[in-house]
Protein backbone atom coordinates (compact mmCIF):
# COMPACT_ATOMS: atom_id res chain seq x y z
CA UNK A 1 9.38 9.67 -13.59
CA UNK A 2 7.02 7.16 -11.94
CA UNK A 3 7.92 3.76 -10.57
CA UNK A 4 6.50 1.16 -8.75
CA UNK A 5 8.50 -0.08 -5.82
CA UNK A 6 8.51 -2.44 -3.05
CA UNK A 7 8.26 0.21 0.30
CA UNK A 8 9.41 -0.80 3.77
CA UNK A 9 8.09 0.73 6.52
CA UNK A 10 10.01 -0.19 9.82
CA UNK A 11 8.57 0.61 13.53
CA UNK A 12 7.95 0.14 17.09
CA UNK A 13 4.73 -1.51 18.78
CA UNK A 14 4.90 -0.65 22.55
CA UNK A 15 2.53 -1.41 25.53
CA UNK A 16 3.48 -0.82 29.01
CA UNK A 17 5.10 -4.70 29.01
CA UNK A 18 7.28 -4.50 26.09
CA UNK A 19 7.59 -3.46 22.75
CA UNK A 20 8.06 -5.23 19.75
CA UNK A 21 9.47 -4.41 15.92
CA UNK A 22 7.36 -4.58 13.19
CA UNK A 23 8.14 -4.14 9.78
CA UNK A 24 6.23 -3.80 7.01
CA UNK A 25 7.01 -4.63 2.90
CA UNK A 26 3.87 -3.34 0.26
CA UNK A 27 4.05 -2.40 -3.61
CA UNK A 28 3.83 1.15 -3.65
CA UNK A 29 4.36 3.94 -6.67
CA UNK A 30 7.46 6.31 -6.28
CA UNK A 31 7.28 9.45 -8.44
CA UNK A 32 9.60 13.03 -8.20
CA UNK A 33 7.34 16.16 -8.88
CA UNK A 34 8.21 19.96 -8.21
CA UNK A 35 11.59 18.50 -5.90
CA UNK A 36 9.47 16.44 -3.42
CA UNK A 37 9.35 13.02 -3.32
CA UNK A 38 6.48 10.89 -3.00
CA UNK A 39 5.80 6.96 -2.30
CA UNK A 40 2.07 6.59 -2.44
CA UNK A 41 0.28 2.92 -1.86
CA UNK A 42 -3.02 1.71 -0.45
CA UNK A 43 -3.73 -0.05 2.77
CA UNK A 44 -6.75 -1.99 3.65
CA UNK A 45 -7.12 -2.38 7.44
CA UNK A 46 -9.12 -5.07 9.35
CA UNK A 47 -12.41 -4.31 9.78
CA UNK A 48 -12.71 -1.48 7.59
CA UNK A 49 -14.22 -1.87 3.79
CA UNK A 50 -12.76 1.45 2.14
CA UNK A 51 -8.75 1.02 1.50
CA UNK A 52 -7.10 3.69 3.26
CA UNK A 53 -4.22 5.69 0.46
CA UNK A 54 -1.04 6.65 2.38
CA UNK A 55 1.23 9.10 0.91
CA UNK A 56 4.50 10.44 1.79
CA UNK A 57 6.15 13.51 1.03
CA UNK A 58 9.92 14.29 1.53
CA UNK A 59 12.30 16.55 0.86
CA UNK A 60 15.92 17.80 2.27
CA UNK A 61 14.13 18.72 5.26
CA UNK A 62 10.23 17.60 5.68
CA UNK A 63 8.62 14.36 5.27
CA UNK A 64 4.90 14.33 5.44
CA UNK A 65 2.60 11.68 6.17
CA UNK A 66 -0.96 11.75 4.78
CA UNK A 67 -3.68 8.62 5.18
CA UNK A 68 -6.96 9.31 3.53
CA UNK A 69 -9.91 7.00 3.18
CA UNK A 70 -11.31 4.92 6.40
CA UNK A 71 -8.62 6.76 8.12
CA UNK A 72 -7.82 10.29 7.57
CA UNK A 73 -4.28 11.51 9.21
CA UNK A 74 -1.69 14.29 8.44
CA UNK A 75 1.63 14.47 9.93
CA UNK A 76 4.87 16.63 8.93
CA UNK A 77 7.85 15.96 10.48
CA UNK A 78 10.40 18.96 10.02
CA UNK A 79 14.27 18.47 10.36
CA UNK A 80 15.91 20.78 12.97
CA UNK A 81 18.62 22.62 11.70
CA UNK A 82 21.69 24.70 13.10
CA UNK A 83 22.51 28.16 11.38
């Protein structure tokens, strides 16, 4: 199942002054494979030429953040749970 959706992306700017919300609305493709989710969608960013393709990766308890192209990133956040 592939779709394309409109993906907000919500977050703080801070500087030592103040800090200010940004949010941020972009067409993006969501698709379910092997029980993870994924929302995948291109950014270019000023002052680069190559777009930059940002996926993320969730399930129940990990969400993982990749950027590849003029920027290359990976982050997994993991949920903590009690047993």
């Amino acid at each position: 199942m592939e779709k394309e959706i409109l993906f907000s992306l919500k977050g703080l700017q801070m500087s030592q002054e103040d800090q200010e919300e940004l949010e941020t609305i972009m067409a993006a493709e969501y698709y379910l494979r092997n029980d993870h989710h994924y929302i995948v969608y291109d950014e270019v960013m000023e002052g680069f030429e190559e777009a930059t393709k940002n996926i993320f990766k969730f399930d129940g308890s990990c969400l993982e953040v990749t950027k590849r192209g003029a920027v290359k990133y990976i982050c997994c956040l993991k949920s903590r749970r009690r047993i």
